[in-house]
Protein backbone atom coordinates (compact mmCIF):
# COMPACT_ATOMS: atom_id res chain seq x y z
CA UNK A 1 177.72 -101.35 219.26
CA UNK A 2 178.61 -104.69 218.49
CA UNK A 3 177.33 -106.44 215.36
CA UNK A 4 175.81 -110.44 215.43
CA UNK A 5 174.15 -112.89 214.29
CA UNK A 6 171.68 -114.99 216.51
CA UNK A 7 170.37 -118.10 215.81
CA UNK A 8 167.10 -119.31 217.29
CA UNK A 9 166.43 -122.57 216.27
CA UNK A 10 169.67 -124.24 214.11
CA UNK A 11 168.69 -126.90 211.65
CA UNK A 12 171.07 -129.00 212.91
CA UNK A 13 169.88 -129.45 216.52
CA UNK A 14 172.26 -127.36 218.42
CA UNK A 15 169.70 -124.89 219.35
CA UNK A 16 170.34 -121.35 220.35
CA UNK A 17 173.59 -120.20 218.90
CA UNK A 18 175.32 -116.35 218.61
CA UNK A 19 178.64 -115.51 217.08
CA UNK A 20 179.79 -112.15 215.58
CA UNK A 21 178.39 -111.41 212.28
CA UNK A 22 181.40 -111.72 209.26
CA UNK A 23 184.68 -109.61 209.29
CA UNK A 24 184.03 -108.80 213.38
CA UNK A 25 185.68 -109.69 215.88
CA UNK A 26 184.41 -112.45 218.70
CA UNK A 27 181.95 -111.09 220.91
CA UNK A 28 184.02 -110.06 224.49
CA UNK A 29 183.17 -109.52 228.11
CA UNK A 30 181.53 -106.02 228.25
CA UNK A 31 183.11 -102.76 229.07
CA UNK A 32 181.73 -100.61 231.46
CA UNK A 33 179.43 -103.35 233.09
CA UNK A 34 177.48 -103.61 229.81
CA UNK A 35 177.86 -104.10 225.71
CA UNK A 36 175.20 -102.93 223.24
CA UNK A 37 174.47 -105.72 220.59
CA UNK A 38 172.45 -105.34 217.58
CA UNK A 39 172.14 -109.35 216.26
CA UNK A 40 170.28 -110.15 212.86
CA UNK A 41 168.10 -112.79 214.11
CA UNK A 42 167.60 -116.02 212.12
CA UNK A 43 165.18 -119.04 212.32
CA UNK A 44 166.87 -122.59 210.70
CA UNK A 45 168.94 -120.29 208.66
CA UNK A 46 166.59 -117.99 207.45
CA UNK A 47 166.39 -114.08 208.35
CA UNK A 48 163.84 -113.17 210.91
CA UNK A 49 164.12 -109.92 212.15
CA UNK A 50 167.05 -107.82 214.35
CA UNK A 51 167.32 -106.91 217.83
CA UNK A 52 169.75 -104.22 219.82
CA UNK A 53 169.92 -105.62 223.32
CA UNK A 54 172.24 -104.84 226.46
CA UNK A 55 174.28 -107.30 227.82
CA UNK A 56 175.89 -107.14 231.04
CA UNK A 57 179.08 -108.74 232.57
CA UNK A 58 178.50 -112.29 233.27
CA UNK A 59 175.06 -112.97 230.82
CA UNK A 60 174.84 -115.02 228.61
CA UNK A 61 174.69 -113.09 224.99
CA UNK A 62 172.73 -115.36 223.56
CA UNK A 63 170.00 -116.45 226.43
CA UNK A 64 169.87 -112.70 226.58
CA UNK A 65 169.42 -111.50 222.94
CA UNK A 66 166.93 -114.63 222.21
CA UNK A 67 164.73 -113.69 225.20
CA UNK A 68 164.43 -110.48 223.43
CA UNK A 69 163.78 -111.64 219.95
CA UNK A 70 160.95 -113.85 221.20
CA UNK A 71 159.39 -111.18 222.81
CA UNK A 72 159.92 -108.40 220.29
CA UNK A 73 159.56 -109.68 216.90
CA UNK A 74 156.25 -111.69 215.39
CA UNK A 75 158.70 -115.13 214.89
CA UNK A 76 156.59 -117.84 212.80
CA UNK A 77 156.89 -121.36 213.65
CA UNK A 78 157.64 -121.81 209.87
CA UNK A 79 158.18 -119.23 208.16
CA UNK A 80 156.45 -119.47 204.91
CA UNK A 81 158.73 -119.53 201.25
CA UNK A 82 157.74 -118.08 198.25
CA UNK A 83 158.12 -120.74 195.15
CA UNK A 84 162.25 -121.57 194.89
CA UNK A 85 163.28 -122.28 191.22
CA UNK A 86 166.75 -123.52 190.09
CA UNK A 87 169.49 -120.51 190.32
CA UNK A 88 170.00 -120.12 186.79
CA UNK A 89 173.92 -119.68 186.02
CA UNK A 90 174.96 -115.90 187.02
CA UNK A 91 177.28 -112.73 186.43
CA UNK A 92 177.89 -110.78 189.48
CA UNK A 93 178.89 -107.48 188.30
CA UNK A 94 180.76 -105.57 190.92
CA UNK A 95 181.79 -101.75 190.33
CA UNK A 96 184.43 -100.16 191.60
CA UNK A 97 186.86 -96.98 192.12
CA UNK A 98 190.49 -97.13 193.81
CA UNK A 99 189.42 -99.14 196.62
CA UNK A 100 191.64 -102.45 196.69
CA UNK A 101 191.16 -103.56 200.03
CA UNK A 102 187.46 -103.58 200.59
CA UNK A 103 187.35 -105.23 197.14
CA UNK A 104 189.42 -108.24 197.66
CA UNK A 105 186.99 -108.20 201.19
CA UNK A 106 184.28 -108.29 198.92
CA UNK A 107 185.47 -110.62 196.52
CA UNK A 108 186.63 -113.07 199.03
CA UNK A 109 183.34 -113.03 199.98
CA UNK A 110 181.46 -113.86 196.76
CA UNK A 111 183.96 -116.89 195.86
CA UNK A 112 182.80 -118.45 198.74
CA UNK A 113 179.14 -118.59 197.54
CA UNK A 114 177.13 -121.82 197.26
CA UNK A 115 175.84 -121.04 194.03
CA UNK A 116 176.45 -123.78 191.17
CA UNK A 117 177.42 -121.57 188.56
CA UNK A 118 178.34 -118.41 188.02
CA UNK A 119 180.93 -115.82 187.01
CA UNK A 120 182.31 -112.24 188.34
CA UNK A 121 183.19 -109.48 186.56
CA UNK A 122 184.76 -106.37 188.37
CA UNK A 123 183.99 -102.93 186.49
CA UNK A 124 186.80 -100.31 187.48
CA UNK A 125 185.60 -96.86 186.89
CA UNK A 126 187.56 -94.38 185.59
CA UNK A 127 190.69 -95.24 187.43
CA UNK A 128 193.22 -93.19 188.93
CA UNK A 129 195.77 -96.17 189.19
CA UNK A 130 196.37 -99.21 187.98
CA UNK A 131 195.66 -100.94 192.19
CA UNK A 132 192.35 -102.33 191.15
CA UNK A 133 193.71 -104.22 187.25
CA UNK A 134 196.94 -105.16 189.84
CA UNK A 135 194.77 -106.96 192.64
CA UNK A 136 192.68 -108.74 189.52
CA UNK A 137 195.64 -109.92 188.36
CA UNK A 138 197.79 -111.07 191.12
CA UNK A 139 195.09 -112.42 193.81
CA UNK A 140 191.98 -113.70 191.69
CA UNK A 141 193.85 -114.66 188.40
CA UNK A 142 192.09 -118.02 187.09
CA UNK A 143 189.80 -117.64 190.14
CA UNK A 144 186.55 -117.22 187.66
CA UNK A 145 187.10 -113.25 188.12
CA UNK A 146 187.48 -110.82 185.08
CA UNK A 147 188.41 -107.41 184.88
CA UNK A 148 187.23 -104.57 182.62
CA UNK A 149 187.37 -101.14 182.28
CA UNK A 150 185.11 -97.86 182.41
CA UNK A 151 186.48 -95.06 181.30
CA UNK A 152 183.39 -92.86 181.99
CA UNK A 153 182.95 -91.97 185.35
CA UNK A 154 179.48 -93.02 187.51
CA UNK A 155 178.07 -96.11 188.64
CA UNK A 156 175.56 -96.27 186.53
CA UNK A 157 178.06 -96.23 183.45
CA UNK A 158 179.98 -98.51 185.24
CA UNK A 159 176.49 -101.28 185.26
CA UNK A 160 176.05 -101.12 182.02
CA UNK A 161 179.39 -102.16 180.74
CA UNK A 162 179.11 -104.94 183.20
CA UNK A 163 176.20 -105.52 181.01
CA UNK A 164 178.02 -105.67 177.97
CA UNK A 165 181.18 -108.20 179.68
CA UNK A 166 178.31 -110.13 181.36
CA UNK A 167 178.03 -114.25 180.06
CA UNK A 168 174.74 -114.92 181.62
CA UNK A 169 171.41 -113.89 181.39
CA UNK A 170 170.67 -113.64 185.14
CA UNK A 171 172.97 -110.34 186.51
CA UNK A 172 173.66 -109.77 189.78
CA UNK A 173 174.86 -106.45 191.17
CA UNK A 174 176.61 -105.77 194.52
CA UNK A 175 178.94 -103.09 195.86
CA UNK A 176 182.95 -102.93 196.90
CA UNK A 177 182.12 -102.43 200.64
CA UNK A 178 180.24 -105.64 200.95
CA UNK A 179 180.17 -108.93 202.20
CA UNK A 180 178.04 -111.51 200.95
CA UNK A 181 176.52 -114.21 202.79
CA UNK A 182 177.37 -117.33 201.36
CA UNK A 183 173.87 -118.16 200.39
CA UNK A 184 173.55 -114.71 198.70
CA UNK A 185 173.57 -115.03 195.26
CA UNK A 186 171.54 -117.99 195.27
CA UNK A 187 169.04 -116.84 197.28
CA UNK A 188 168.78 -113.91 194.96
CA UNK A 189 168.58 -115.90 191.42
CA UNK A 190 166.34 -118.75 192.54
CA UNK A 191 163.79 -116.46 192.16
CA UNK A 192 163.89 -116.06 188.61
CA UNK A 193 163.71 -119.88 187.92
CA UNK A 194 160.47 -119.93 189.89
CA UNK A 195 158.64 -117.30 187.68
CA UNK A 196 159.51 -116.34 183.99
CA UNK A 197 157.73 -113.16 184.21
CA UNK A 198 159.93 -111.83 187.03
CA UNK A 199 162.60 -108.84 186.01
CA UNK A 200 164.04 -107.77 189.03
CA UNK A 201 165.01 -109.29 192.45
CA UNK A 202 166.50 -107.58 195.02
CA UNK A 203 168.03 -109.11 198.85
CA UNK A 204 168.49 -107.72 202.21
CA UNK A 205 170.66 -105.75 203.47
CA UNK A 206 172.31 -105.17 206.87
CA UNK A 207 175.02 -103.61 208.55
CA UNK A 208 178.52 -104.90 209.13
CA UNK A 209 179.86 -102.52 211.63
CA UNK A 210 178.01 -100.23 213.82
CA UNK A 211 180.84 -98.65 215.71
CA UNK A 212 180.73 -94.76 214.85
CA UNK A 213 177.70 -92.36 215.48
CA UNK A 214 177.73 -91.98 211.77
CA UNK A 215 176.69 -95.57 211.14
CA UNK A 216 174.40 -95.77 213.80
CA UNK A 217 172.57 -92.68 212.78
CA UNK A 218 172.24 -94.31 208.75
CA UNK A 219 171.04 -97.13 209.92
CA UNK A 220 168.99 -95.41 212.81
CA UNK A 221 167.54 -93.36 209.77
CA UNK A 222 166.17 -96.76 207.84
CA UNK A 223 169.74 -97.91 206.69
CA UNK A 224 169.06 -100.38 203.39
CA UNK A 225 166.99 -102.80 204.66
CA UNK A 226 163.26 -103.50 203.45
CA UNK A 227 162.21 -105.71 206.15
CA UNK A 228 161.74 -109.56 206.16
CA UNK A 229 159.21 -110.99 204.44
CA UNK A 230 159.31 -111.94 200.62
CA UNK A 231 157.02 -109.54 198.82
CA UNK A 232 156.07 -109.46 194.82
CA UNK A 233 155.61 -105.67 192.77
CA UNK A 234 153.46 -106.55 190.03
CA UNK A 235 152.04 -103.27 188.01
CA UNK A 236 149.15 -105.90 187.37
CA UNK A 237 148.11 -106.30 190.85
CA UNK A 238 149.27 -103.07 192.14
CA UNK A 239 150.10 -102.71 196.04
CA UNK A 240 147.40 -101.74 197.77
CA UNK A 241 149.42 -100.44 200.94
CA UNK A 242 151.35 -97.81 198.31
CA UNK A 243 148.64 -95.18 196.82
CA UNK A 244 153.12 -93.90 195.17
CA UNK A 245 153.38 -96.93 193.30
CA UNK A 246 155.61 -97.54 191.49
CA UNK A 247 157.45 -94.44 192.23
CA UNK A 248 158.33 -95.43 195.93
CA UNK A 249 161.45 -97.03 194.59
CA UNK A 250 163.05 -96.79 198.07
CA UNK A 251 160.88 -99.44 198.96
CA UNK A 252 161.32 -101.88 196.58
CA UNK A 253 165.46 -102.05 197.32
CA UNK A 254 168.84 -101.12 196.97
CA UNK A 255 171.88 -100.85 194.38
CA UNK A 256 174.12 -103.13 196.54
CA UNK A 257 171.77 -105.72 196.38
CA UNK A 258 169.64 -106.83 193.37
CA UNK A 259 169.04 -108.55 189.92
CA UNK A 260 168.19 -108.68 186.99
CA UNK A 261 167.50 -110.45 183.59
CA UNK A 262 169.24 -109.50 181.25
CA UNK A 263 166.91 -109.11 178.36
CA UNK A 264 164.66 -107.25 179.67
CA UNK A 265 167.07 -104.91 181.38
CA UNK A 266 169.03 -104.24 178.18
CA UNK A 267 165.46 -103.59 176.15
CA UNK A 268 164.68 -100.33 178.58
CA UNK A 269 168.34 -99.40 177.96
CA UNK A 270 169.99 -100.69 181.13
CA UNK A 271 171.03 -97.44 183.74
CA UNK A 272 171.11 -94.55 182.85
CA UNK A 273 174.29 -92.86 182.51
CA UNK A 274 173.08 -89.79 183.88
CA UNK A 275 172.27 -91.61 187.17
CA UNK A 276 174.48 -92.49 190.17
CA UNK A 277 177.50 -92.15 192.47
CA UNK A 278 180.40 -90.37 190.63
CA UNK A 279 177.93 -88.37 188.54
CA UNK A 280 176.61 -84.51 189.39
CA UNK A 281 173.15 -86.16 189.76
CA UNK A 282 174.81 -88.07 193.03
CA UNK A 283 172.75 -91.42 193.21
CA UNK A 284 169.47 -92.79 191.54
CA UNK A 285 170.42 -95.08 189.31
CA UNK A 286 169.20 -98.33 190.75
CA UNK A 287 165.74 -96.15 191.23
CA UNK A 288 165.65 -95.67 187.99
CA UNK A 289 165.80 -99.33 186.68
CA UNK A 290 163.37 -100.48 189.40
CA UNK A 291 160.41 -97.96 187.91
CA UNK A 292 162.02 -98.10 184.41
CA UNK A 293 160.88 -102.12 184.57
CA UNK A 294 157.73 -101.70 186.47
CA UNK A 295 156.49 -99.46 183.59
CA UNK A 296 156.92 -101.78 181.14
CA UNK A 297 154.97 -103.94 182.81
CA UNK A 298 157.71 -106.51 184.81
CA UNK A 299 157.40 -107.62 187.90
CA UNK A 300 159.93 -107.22 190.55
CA UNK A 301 160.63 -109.29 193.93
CA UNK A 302 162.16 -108.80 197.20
CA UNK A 303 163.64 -111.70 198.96
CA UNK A 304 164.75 -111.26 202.34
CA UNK A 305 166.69 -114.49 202.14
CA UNK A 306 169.75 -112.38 200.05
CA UNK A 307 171.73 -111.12 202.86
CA UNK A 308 174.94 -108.93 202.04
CA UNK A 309 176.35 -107.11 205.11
CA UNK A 310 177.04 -103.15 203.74
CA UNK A 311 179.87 -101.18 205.34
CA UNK A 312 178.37 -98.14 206.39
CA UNK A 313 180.51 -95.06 205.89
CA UNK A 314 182.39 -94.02 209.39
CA UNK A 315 182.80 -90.19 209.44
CA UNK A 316 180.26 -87.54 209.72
CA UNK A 317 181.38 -85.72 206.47
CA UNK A 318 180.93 -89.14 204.77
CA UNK A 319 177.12 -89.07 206.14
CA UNK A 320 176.55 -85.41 205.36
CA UNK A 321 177.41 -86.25 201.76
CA UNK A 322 175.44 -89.37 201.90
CA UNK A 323 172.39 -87.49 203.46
CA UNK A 324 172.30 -84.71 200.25
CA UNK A 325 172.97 -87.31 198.08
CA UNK A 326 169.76 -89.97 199.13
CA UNK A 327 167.65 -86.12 198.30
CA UNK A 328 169.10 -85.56 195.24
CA UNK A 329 169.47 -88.94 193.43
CA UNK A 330 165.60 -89.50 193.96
CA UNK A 331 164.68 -86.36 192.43
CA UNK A 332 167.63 -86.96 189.38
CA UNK A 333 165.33 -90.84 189.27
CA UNK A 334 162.31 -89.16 188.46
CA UNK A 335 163.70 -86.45 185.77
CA UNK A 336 165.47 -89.21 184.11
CA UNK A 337 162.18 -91.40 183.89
CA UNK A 338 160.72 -88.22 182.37
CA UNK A 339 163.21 -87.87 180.30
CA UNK A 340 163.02 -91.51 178.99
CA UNK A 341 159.82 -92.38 179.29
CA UNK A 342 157.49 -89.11 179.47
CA UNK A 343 154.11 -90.94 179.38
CA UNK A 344 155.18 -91.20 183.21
CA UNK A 345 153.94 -87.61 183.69
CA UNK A 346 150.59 -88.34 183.97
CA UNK A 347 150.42 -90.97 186.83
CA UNK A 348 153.19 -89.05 188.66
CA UNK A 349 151.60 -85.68 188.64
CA UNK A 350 148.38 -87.79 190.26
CA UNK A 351 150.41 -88.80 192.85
CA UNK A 352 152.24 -85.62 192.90
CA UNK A 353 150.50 -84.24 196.58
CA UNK A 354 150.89 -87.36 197.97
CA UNK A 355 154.35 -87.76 197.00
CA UNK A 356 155.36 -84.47 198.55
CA UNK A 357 153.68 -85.33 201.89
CA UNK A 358 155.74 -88.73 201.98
CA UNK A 359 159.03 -86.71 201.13
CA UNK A 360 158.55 -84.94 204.05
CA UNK A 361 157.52 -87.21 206.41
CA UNK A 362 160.94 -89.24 204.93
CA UNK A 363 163.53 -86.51 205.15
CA UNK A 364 161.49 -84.65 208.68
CA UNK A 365 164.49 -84.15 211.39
CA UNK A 366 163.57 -86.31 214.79
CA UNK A 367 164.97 -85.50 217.60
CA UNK A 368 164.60 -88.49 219.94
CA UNK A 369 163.30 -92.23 218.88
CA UNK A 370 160.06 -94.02 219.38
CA UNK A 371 159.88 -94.39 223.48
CA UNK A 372 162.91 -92.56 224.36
CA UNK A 373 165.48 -94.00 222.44
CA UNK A 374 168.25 -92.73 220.90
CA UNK A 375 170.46 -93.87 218.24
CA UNK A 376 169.24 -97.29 217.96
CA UNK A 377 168.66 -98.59 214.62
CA UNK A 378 165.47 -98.30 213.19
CA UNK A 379 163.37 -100.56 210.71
CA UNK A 380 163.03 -99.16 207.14
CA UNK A 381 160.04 -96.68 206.85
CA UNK A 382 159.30 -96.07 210.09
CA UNK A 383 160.89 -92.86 210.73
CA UNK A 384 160.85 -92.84 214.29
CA UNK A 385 164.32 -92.91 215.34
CA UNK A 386 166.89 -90.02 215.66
CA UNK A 387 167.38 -87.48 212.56
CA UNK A 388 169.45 -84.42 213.07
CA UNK A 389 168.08 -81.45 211.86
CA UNK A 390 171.49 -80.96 209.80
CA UNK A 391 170.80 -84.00 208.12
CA UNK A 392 167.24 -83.68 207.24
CA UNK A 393 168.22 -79.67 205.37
CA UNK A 394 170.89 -81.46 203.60
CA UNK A 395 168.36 -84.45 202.38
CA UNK A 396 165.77 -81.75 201.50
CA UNK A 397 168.47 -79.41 199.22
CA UNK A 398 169.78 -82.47 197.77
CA UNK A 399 165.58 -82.93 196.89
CA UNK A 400 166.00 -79.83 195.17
CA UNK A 401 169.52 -80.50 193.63
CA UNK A 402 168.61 -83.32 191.75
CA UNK A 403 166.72 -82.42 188.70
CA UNK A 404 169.84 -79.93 187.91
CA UNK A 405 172.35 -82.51 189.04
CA UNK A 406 170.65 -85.14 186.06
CA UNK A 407 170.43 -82.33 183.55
CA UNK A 408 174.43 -81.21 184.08
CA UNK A 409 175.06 -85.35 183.55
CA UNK A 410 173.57 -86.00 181.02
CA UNK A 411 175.40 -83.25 179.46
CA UNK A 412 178.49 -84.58 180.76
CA UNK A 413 177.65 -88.39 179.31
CA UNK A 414 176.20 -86.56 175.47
CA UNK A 415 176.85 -88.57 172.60
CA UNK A 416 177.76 -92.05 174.64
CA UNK A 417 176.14 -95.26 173.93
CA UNK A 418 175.72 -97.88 175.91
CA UNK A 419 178.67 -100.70 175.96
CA UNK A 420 176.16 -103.43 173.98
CA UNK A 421 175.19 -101.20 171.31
CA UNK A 422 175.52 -102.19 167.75
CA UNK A 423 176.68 -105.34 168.47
């Protein structure tokens, strides 16, 4: 399935325009008589919606695909903004583990942002090699780029010392396998200009490559997107669409995309070290800080205007681990807010029925999509596309995993501090 983005109206007169979406390659003549396309639709420049179309020999892509969009998703004349602040100056923090080339992807990506001022600092955790500190060194040298190390394995470790390096009080996370759109990290900080209260923001994201059944099934299964309209959390004004709140973190966004200030963020502790990828608890990390924030009382925003395109793990096995790990880092999210803030018992044992029935509506195996499809991606929460049963018992153990998997971590992380203490 080829990846694209489709423009319906471009600011600058031309019209309808398609072209691949970034790091694919141009958009051919079909094989087989026909070419699946799945095309992040836009508006003047701003994210609309997505589309998987056919296209045959001879069509036009774009004529095609923007029939399709019109007809399929709710597109507003003008789509509305919420209030757009200054970007305050920046640190993009970006983690990573003995993966040089989709860093220097990555990287190549965020230098090219349109953002006035801001800085990146690359966290390697607990290295095997010296390829990450090399690549630093020789390719983004004097490039506004800084390296520093973790020694203590899991993402969530690997945040907070990002913390610690970071120069500016507006932090923005992303991941090694992405790349950022160019109006990203803008996008993403305005926010905070706009509303002093604001904690969190978090951005959109979509897939860059849908070529294996593994990626198509993630994404098919929700993938990290959160839809495309700008929407506020407040624990004043609760949601009243989300009887979970806040503990339906899922919805609120994801670790390769979001922000935060830094004040507040520090004052809750920052992550948790017993949270995320590289610990036993597997994931939940970027869970945590979402609820951790919301329970202090901090609002939290998602902008669909932050695009990053996420590399979607290619093999099965990759998935499989994946699948076990989404189970067990929400369950390790909620024993660590427990943990560290137990006057969360109350409200979540209220919820507690409800929050079962969601889980498993969320993790239920589906064998065939919404009309007949199969293994078309699917918009977040819907749960109406394809979900091998495989999948769905490794989800649900992974459920059950994750209280254990944040006790054995925090055991493993006993007697650390985080990187800003004491100073």
């Amino acid at each position: 399935m080829a990846v694209a983005e489709l423009e319906l109206d471009a600011a600058d007169g031309t019209g309808v325009r398609m072209g691949p979406a970034p790091g694919n390659p141009p958009l051919g003549q079909p094989d087989g008589g026909e070419q699946r396309v799945f095309a992040l639709v836009r508006l003047r420049g701003r994210p609309v919606g997505t589309v998987v179309g056919r296209v045959r020999a001879g069509d036009d892509p774009a004529s095609v695909l923007a029939e399709q969009a019109v007809a399929e998703i709710l597109v507003p004349d003008a789509p509305e903004r919420p209030p757009i602040g200054e970007a305050p100056r920046a640190t993009v923090v970006v983690a990573t583990r003995e993966r040089p080339g989709p860093l220097a992807r990555a990287l190549d990506s965020l230098l090219a942002q349109d953002h006035p001022d801001f800085e990146i600092v690359v966290v390697d955790n607990a290295p095997a090699t010296g390829a990450t500190r090399e690549l630093v060194a020789s390719a983004y040298a004097g490039r506004g780029v800084r390296y520093v190390l973790e020694p203590v394995p899991g993402l969530a470790a690997a945040h907070n010392r990002g913390i610690a390096a970071a120069r500016a009080d507006v932090l923005a996370f992303t991941d090694d396998d992405v790349i950022a759109d160019p109006h990203w990290l803008t996008a993403l900080t305005r926010p905070f200009g706009a509303d002093p209260r604001l904690a969190c923001v978090t951005g959109l994201i979509v897939p860059a490559r849908l070529t294996t059944p593994a990626q198509i099934l993630l994404e098919s299964h929700g993938g990290f997107a959160k839809g495309f309209t700008a929407r506020r959390y407040d624990p004043a004004d609760p949601p009243a669409d989300d009887p979970l709140f806040p503990f339906t973190a899922g919805r609120f966004g994801s670790g390769a995309n979001m922000a935060f200030r830094a004040g507040p963020l520090k004052a809750v502790g920052g992550f948790d070290p017993a949270t995320g990828t590289g610990t036993p608890a597997k994931g939940g990390d970027d869970l945590y800080a979402f609820v951790r924030l919301l329970a202090e009382g901090h609002p939290l925003q998602y902008t669909p205007d932050a695009i990053v395109w996420h590399h979607h793990r290619e093999r099965w096995e990759d998935l499989c681990a994946q699948a076990y790990g989404y189970g067990a880092g929400l369950t390790a999210c909620l024993a660590a807010l427990l943990v560290r803030r137990p006057g969360l018992l109350p409200p979540l044992l209220a919820r507690l029925p409800r929050g079962l029935a969601h889980a498993r509506s969320m993790t239920a195996p589906r064998a065939t999509g919404a009309a007949g499809r199969t293994g078309v991606p699917g918009a977040h929460g819907t749960y109406t596309h394809p979900w091998p049963r495989h999948l769905s018992r490794l989800e649900r153990r992974g459920l059950l995993y994750g209280p254990l998997g944040y006790v054995r971590a925090r055991l493993a992380v006993r007697g650390t501090t985080r990187p800003w203490e004491g100073r």
